[in-house]
N, C-alpha and C. Protein backbone atom coordinates (compact mmCIF):
# COMPACT_ATOMS: atom_id res chain seq x y z
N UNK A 1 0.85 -1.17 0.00
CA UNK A 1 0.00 0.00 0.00
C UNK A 1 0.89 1.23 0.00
N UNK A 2 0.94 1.98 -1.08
CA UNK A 2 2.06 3.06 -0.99
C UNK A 2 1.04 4.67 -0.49
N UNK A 3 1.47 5.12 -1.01
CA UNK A 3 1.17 6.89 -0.43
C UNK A 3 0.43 7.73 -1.74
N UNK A 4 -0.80 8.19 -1.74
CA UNK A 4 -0.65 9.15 -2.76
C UNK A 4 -1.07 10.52 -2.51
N UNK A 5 -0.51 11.13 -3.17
CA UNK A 5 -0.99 12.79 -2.86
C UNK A 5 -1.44 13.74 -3.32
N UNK A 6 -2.71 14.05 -2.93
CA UNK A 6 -3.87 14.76 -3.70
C UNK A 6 -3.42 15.99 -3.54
N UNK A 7 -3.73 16.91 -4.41
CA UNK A 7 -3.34 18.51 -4.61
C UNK A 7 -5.11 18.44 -5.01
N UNK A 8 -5.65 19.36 -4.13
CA UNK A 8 -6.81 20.51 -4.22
C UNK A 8 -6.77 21.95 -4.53
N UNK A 9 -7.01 22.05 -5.65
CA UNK A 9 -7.14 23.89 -6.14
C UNK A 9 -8.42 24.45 -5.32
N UNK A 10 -8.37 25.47 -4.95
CA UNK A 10 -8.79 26.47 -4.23
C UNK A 10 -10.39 26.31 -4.85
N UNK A 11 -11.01 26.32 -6.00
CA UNK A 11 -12.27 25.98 -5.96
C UNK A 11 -12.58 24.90 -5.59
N UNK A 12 -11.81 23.80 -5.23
CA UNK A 12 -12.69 22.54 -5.29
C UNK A 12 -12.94 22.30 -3.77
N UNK A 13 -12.01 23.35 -2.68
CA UNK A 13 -12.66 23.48 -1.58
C UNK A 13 -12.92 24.67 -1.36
N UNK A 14 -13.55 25.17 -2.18
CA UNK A 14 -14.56 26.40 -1.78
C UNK A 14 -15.89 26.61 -1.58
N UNK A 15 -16.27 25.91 -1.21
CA UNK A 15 -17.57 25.80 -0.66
C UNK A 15 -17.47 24.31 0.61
N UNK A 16 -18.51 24.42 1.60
CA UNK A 16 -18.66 23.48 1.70
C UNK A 16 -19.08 22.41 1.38
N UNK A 17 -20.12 22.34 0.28
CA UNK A 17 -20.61 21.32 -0.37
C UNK A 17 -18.99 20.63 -1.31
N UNK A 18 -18.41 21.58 -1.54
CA UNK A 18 -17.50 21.27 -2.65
C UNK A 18 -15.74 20.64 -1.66
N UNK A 19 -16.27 20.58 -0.14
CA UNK A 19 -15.11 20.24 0.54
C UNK A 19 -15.66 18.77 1.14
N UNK A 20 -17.09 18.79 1.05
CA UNK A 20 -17.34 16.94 1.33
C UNK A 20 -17.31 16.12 0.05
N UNK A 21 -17.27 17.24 -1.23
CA UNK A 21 -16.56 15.96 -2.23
C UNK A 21 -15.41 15.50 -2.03
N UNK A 22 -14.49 16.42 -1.53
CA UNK A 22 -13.02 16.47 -1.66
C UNK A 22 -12.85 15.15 -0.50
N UNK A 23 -13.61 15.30 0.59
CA UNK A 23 -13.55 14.28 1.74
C UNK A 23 -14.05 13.27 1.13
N UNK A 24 -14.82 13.09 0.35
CA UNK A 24 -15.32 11.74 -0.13
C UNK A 24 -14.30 10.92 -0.90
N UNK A 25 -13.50 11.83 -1.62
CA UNK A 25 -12.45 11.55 -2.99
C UNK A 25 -11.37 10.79 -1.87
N UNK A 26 -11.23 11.67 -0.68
CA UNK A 26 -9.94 11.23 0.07
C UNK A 26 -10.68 9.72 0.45
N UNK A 27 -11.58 9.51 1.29
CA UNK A 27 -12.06 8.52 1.92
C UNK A 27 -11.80 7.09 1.40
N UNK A 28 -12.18 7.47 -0.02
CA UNK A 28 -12.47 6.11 -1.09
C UNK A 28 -11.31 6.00 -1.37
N UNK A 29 -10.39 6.84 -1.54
CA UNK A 29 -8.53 7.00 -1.94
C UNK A 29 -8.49 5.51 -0.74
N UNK A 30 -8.39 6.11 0.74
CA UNK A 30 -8.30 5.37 2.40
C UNK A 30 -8.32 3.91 1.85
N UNK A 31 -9.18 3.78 0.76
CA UNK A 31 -9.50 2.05 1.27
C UNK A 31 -8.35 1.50 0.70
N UNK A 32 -7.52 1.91 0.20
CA UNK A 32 -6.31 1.30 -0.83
C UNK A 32 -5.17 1.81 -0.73
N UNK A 33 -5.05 3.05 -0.13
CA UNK A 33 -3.47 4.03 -0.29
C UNK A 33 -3.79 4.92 1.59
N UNK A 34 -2.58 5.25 1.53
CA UNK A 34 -2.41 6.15 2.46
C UNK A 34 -2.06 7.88 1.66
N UNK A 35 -2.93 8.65 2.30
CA UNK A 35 -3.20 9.77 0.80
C UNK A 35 -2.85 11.09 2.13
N UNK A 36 -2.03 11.68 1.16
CA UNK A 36 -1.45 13.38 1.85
C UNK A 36 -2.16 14.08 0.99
N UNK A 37 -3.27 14.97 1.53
CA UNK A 37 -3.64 16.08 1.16
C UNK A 37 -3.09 17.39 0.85
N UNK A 38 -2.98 18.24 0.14
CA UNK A 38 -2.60 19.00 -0.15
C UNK A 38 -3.86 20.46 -0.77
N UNK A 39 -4.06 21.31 -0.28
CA UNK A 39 -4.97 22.56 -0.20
C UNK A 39 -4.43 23.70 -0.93
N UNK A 40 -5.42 24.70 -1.22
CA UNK A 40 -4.90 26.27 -1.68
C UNK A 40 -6.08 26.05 -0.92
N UNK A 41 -6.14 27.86 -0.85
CA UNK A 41 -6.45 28.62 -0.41
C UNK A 41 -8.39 28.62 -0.83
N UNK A 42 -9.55 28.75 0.03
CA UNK A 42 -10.88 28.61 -1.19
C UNK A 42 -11.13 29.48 -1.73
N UNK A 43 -11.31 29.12 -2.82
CA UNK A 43 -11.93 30.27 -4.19
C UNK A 43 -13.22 30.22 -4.25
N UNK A 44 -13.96 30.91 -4.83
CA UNK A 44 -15.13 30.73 -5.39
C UNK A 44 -15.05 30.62 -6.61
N UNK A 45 -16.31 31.28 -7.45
CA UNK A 45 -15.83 31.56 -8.79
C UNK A 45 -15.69 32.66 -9.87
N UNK A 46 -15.15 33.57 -8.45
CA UNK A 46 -14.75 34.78 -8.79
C UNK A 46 -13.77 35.08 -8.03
N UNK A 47 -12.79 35.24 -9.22
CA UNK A 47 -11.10 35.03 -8.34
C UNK A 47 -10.77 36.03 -7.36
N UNK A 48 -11.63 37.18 -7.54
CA UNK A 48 -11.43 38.58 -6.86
C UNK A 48 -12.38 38.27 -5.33
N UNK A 49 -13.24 37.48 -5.06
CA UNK A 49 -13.52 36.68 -4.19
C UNK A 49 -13.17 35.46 -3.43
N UNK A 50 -12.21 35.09 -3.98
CA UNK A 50 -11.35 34.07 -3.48
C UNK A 50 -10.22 34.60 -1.96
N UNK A 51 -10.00 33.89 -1.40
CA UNK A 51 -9.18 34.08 -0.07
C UNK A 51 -8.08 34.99 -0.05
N UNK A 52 -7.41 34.24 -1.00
CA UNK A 52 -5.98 34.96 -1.71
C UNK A 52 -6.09 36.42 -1.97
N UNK A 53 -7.19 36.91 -3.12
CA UNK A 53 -7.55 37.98 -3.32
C UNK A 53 -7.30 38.67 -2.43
N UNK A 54 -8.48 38.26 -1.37
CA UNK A 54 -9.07 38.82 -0.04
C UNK A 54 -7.53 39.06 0.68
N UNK A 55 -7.25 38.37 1.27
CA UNK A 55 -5.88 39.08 1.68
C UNK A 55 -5.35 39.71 1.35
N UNK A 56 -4.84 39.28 -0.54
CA UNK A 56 -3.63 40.92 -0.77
C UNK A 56 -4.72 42.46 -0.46
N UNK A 57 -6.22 42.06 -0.61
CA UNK A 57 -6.78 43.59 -0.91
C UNK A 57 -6.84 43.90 0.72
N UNK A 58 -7.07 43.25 2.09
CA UNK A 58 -6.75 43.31 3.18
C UNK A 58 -5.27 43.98 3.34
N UNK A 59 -4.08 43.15 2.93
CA UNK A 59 -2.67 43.95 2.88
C UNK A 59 -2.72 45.15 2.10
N UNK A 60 -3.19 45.45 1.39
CA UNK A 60 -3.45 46.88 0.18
C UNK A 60 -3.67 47.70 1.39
N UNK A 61 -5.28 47.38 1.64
CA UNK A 61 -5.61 48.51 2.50
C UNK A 61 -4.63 48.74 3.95
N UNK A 62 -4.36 47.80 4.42
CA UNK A 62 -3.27 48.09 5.57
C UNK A 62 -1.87 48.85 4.94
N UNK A 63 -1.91 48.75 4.14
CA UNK A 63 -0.64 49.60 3.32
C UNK A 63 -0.58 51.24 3.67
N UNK A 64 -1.80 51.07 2.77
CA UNK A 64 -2.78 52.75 3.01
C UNK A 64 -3.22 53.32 3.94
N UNK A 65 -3.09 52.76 5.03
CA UNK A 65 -3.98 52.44 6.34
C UNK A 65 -5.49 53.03 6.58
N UNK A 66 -5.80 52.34 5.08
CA UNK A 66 -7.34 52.19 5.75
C UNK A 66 -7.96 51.10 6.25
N UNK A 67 -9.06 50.81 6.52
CA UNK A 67 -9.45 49.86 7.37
C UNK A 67 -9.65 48.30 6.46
N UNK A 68 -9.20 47.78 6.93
CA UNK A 68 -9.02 45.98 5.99
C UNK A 68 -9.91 45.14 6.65
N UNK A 69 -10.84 45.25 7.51
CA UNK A 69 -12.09 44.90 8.46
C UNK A 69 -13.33 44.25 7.53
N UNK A 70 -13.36 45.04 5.88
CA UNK A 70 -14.37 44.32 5.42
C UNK A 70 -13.66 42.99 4.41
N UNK A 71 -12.49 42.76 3.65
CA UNK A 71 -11.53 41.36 3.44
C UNK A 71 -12.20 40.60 4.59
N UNK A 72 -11.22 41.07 5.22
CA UNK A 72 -11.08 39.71 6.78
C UNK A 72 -13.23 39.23 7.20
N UNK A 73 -13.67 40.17 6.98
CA UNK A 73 -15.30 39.63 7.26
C UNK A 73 -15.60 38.71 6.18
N UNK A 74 -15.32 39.12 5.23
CA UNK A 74 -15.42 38.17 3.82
C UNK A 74 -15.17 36.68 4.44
N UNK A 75 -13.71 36.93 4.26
CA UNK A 75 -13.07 35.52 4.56
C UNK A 75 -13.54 34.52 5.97
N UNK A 76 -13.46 35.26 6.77
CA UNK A 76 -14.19 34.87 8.04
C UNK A 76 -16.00 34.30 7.61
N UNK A 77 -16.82 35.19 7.51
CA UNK A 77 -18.16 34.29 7.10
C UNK A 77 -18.36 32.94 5.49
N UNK A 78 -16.93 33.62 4.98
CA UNK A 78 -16.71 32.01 4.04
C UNK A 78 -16.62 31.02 4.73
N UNK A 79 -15.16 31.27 5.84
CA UNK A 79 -14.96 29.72 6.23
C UNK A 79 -16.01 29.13 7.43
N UNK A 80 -16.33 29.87 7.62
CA UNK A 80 -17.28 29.50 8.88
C UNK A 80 -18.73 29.01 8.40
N UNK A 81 -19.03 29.71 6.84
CA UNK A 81 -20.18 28.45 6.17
C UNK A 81 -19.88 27.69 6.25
N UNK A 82 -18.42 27.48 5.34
CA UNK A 82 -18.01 26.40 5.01
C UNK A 82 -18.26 25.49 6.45
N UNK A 83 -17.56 25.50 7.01
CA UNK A 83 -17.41 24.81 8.63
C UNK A 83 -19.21 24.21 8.87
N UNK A 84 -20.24 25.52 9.24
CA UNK A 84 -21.39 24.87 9.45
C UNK A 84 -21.77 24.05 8.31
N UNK A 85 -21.78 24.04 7.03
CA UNK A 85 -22.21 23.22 5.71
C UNK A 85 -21.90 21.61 6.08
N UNK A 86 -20.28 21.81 6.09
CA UNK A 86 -19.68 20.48 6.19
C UNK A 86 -19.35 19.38 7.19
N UNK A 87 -19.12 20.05 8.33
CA UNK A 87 -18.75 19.66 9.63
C UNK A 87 -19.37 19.06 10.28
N UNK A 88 -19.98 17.61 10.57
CA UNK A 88 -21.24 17.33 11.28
C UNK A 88 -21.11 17.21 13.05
N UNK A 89 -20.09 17.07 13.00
CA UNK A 89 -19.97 16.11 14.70
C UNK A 89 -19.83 18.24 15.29
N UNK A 90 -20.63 18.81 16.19
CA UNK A 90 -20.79 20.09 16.55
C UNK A 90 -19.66 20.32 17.63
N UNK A 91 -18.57 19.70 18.21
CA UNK A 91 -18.01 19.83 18.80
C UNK A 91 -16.51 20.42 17.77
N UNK A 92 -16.25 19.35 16.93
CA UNK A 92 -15.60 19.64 15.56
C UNK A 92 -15.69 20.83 14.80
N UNK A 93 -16.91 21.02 14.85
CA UNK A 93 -17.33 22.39 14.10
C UNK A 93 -17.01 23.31 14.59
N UNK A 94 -17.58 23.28 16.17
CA UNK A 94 -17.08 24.70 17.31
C UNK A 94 -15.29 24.97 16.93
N UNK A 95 -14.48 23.90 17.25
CA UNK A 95 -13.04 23.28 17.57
C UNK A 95 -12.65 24.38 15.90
N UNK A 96 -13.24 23.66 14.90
CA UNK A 96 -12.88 24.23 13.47
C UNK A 96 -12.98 26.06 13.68
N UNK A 97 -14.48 26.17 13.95
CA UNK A 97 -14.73 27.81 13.88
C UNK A 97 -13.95 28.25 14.89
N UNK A 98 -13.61 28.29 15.81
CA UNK A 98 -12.45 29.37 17.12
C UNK A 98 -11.34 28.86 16.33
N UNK A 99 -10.87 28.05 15.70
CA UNK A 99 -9.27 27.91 14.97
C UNK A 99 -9.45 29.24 14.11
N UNK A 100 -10.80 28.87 13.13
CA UNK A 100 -10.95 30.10 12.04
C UNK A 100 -10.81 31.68 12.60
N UNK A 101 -11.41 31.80 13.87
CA UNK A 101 -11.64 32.85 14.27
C UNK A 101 -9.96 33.39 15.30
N UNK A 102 -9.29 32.66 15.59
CA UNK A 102 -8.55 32.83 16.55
C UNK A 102 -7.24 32.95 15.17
N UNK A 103 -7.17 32.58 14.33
CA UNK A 103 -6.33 32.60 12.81
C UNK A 103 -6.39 34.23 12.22
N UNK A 104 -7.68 34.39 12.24
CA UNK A 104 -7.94 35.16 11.66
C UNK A 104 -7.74 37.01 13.09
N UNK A 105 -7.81 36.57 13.82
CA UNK A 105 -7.45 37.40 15.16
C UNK A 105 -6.05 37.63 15.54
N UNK A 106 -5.00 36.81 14.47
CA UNK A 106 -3.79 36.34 14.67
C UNK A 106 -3.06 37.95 13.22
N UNK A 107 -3.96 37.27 12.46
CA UNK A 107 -3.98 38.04 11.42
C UNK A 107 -3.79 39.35 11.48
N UNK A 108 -5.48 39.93 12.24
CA UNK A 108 -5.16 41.46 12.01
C UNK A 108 -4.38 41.76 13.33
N UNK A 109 -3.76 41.32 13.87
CA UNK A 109 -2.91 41.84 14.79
C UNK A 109 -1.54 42.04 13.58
N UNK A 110 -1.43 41.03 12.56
CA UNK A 110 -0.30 41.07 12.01
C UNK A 110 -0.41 42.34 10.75
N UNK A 111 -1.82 42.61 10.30
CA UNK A 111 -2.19 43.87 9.88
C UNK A 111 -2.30 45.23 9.90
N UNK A 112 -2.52 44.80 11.71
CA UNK A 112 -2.50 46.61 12.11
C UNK A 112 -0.89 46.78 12.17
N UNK A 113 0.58 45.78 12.55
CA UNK A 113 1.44 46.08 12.37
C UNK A 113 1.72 46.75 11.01
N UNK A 114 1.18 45.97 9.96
CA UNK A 114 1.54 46.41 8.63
C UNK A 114 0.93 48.18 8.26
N UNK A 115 -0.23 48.03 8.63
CA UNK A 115 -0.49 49.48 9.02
C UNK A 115 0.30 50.67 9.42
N UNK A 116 1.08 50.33 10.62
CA UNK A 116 2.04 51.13 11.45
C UNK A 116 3.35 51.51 10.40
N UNK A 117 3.79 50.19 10.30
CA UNK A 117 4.94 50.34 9.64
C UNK A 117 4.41 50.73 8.02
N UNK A 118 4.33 50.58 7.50
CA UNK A 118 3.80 50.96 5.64
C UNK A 118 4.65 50.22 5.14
N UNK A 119 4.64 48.91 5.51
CA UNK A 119 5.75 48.01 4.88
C UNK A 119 5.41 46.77 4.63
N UNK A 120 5.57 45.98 3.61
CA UNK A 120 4.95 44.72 3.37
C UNK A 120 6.30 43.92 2.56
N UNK A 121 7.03 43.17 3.30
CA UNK A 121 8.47 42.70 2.87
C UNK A 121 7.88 41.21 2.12
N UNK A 122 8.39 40.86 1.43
CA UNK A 122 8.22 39.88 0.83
C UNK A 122 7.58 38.35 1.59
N UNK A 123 8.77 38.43 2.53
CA UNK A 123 8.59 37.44 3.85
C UNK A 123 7.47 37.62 4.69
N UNK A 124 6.89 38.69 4.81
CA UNK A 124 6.13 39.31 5.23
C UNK A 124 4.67 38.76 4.27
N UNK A 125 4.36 39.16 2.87
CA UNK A 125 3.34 38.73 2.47
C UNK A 125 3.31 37.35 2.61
N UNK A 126 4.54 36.35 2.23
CA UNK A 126 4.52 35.09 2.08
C UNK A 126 3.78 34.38 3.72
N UNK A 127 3.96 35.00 4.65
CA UNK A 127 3.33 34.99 5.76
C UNK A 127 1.79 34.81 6.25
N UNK A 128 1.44 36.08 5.37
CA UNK A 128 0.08 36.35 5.14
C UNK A 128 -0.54 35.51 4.07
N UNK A 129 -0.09 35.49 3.39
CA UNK A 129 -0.88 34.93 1.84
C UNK A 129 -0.90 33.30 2.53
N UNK A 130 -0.39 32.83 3.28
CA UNK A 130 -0.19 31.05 3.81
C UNK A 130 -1.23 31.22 4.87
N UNK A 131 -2.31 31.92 5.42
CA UNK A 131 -3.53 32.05 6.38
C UNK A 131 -4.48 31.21 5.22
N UNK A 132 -4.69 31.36 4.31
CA UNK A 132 -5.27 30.88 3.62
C UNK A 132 -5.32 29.20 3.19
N UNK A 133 -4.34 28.80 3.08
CA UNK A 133 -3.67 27.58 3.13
C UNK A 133 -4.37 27.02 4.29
N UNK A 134 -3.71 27.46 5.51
CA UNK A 134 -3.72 27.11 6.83
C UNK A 134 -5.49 27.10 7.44
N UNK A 135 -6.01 27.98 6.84
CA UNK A 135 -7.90 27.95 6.96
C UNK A 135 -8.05 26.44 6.30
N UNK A 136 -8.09 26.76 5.17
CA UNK A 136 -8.63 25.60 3.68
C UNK A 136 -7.88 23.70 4.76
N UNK A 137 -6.78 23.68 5.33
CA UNK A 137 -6.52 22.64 5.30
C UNK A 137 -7.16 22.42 6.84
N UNK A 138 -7.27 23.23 7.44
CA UNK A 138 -7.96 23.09 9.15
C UNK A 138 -9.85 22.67 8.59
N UNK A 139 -10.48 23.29 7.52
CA UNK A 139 -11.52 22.78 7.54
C UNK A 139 -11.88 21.54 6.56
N UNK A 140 -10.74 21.43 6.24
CA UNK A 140 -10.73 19.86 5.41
C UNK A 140 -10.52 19.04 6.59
N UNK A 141 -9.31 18.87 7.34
CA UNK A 141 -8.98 18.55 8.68
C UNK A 141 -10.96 17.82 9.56
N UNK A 142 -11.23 18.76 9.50
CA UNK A 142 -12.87 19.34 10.25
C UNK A 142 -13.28 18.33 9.85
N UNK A 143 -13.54 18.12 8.03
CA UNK A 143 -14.62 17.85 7.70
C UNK A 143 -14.49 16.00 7.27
C-alpha cells in the first residue's frame, strides 16, 4: 500500500458542499493508499472573491492604512459556512470555527502592524498569503 498525494485547487474546496466531495475523494482513496492532502487557499468563482484575493486587498488597504475589516469579514463568514455546511460532529465544528476565528485574530494583529509600519516585505506577504492555506486545510482537517 504506498502513499498518494492529492493537490486541491482552491475551488474545489470552496464551498462546503465542494469540501465533502473532496472528503469523499480522500475517503475512497483510504481504502487502498495512504493519501497526503494537499490545499490552496478557497476560491469561489470569482477570483477577486477568493481568499488569496481577499488578503492581498486586506494587505493593500493596511498599506494605506485604511481599514481591511471588510476582506477579513469576507473571509471569516466564508470559512465559517463552510465549517457549518460540512462539519457534522458540533463539537468539531465549534473546535474548526475558534481555529478560524482565533487565525484570523492572529492576522489582524499582524495587519494593524503592517499598518504602522507601511511596509509589506516579501517574507512578510509570504506569511500572510499562507492564512489561507492554513484555513482551507484546518476545515478539510474538520470535515
Amino acid at each position: 500500500m504506498g502513499i498518494i498525494v492529492q493537490k486541491y485547487g482552491g475551488t474545489s474546496v470552496g464551498s462546503g458542499e465542494r469540501l465533502l466531495n473532496v472528503a469523499g475523494i480522500i475517503d475512497r482513496t483510504l481504502k487502498t493508499h495512504a493519501v497526503i492532502a494537499v490545499v490552496s487557499a478557497m476560491s469561489g468563482t470569482v477570483k477577486s472573491e477568493g481568499t488569496t484575493s481577499l488578503l492581498l486587498t486586506a494587505a493593500d488597504w493596511a498599506l494605506q492604512g485604511a481599514s481591511f475589516n471588510e476582506p477579513l469579514g469576507v473571509i471569516e463568514k466564508n470559512h465559517l459556512a463552510a465549517a457549518d455546511k460540512a462539519i457534522r460532529d458540533p463539537a468539531l465544528k465549534e473546535e474548526t470555527s475558534a481555529f478560524v476565528r482565533e487565525e484570523l485574530g492572529r492576522l489582524r494583529g499582524f495587519l494593524e502592524a503592517i499598518e504602522v509600519i507601511r511596509e509589506l516585505s516579501p517574507r512578510s506577504q509570504d506569511n500572510l498569503l499562507s492564512t489561507g492555506e492554513r484555513l482551507s486545510a484546518r476545515l478539510l482537517t474538520g470535515v
